[in-house]
N, C-alpha and C. Protein backbone atom coordinates (compact mmCIF):
# COMPACT_ATOMS: atom_id res chain seq x y z
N UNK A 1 0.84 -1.19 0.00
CA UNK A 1 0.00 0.00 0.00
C UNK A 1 0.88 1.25 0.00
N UNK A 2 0.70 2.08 -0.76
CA UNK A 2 1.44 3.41 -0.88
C UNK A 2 0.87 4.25 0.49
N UNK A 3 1.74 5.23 0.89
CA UNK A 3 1.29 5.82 1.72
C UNK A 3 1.15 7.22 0.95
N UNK A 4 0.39 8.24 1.42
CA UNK A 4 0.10 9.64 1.13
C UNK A 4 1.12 10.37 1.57
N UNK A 5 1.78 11.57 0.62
CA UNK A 5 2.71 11.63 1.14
C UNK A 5 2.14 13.29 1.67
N UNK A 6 2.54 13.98 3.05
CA UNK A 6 2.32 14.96 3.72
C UNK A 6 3.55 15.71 4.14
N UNK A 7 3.89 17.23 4.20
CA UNK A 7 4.95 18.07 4.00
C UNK A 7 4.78 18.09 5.59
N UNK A 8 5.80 18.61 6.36
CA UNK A 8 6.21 18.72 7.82
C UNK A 8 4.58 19.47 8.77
N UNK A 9 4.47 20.50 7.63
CA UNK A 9 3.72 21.48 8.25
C UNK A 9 2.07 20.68 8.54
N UNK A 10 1.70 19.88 7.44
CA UNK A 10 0.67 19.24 7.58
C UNK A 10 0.26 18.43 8.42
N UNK A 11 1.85 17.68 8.60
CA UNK A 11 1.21 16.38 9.77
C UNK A 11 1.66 16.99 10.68
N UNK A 12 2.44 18.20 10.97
CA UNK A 12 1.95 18.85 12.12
C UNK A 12 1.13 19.44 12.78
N UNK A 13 -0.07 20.17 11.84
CA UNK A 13 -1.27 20.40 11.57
C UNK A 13 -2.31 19.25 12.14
N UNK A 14 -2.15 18.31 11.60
CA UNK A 14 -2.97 17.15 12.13
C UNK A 14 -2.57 16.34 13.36
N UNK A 15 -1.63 16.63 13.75
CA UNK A 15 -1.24 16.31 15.12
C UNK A 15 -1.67 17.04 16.12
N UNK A 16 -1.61 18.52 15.51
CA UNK A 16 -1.86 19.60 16.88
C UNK A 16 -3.87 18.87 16.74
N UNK A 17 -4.56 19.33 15.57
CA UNK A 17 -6.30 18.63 15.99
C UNK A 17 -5.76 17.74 16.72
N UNK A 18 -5.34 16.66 16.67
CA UNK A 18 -5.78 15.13 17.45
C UNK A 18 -5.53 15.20 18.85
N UNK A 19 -4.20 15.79 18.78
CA UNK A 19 -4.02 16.50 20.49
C UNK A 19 -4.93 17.48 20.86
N UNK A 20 -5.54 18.52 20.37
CA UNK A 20 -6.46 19.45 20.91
C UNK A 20 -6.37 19.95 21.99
N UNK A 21 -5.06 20.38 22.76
CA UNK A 21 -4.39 21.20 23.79
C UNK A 21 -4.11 23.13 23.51
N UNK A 22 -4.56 23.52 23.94
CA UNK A 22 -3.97 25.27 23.51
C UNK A 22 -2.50 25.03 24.11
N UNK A 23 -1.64 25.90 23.47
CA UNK A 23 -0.30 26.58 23.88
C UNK A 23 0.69 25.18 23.42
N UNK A 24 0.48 24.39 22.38
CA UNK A 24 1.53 23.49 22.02
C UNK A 24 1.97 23.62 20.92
N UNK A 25 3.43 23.77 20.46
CA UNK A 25 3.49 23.67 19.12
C UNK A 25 4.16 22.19 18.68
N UNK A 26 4.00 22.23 17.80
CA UNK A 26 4.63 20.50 17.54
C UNK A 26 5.16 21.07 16.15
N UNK A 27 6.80 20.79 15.87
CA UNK A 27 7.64 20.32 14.63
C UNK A 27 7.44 19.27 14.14
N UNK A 28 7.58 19.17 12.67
CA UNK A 28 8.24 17.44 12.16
C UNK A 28 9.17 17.79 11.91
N UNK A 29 10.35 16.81 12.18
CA UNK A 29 11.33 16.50 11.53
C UNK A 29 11.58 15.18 10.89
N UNK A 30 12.26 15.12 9.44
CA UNK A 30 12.79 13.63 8.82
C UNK A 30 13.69 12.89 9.88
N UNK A 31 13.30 11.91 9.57
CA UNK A 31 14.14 10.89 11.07
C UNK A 31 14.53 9.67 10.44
N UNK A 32 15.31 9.13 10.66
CA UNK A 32 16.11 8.24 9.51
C UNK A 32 15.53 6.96 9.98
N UNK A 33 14.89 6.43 11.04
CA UNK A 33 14.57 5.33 11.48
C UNK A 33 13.26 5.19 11.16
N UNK A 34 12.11 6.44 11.87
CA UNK A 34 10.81 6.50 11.51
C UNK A 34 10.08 7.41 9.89
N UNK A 35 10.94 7.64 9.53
CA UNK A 35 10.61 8.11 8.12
C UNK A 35 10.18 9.78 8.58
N UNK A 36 9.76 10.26 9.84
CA UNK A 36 9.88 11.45 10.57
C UNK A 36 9.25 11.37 12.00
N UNK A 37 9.55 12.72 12.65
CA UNK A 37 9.40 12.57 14.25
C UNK A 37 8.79 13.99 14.72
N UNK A 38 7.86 14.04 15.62
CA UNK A 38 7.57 15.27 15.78
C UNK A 38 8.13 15.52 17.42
N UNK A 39 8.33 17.05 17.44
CA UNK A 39 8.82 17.24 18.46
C UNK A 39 7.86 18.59 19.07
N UNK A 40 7.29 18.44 20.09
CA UNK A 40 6.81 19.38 21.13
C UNK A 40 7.55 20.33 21.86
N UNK A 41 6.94 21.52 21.43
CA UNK A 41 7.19 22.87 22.31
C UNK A 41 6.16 23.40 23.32
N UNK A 42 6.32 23.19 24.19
CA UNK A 42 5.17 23.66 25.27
C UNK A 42 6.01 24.12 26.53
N UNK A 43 4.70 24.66 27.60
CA UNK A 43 5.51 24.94 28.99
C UNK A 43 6.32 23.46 29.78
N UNK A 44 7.33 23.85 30.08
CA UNK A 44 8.41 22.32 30.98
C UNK A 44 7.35 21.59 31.42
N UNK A 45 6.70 21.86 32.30
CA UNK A 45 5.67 21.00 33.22
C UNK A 45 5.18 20.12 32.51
N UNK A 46 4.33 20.71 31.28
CA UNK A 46 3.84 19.82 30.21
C UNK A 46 4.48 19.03 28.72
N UNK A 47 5.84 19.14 29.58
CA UNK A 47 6.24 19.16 27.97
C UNK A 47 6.63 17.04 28.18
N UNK A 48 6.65 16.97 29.33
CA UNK A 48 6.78 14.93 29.10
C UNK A 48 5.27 14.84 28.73
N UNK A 49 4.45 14.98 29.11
CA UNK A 49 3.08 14.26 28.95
C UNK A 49 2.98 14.60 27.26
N UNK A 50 2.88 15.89 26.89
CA UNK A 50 2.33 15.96 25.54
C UNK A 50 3.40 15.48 24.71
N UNK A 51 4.42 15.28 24.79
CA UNK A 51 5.54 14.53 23.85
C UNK A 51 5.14 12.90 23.72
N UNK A 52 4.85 12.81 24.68
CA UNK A 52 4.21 10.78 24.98
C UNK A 52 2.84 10.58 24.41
N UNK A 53 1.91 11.74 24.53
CA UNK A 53 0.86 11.54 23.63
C UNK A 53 0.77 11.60 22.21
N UNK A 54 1.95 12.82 21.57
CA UNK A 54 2.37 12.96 20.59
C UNK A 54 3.20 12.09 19.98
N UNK A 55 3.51 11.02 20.47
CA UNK A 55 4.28 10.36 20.06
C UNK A 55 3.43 9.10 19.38
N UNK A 56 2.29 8.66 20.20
CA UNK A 56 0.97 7.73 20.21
C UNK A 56 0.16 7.87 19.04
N UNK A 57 0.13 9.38 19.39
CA UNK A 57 -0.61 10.11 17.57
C UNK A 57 0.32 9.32 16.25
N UNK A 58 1.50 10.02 16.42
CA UNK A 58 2.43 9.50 15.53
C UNK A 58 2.56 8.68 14.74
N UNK A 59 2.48 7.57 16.10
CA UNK A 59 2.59 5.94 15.72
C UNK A 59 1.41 5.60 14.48
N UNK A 60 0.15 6.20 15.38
CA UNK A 60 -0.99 5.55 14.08
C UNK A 60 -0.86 6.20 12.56
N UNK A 61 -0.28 7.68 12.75
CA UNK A 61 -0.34 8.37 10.96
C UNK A 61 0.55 7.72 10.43
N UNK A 62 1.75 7.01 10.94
CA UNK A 62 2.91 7.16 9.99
C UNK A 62 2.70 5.15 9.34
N UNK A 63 1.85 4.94 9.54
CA UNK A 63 0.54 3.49 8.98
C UNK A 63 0.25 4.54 8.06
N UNK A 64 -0.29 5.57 7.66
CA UNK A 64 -0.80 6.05 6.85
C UNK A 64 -0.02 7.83 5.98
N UNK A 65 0.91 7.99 6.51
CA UNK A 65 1.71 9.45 6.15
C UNK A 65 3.27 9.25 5.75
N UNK A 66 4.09 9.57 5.10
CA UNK A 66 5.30 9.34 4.80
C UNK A 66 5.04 11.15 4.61
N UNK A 67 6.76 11.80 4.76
CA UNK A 67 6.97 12.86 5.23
C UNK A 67 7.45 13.19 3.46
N UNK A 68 6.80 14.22 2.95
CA UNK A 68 6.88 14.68 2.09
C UNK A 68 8.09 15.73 1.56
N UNK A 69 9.25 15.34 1.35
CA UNK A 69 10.90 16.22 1.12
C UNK A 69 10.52 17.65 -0.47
């Protein structure tokens, strides 16, 4: 199955909906193992929890997203 391919900004876009938190930003970056990785900017306090949820998100798009160069 081909996957769809999506530019950084998009599946970051669709990460921030699925999380649905105010005050987070989330990067993609290309990642040589997972085909890409997003990384969370938020306040310290919150920044383990929403990285571990963001990471969960992740797991299920990248079944369906390859990072668009």
């Amino acid at each position: 199955m081909q996957k769809e391919k999506k530019t950084a900004q998009e599946l970051a876009d669709i990460i921030s909906q699925r999380l649905n938190i105010g005050g987070v930003f989330i990067a993609v970056h290309k990642d040589p193992t997972y085909g890409w990785h997003p990384t969370v900017m938020t306040r310290p306090a919150d920044a383990v929890n929403c990285q571990m949820l963001v990471e969960e998100i992740a797991k299920e798009l990248r079944v369906k997203y390859d990072l668009k160069e």
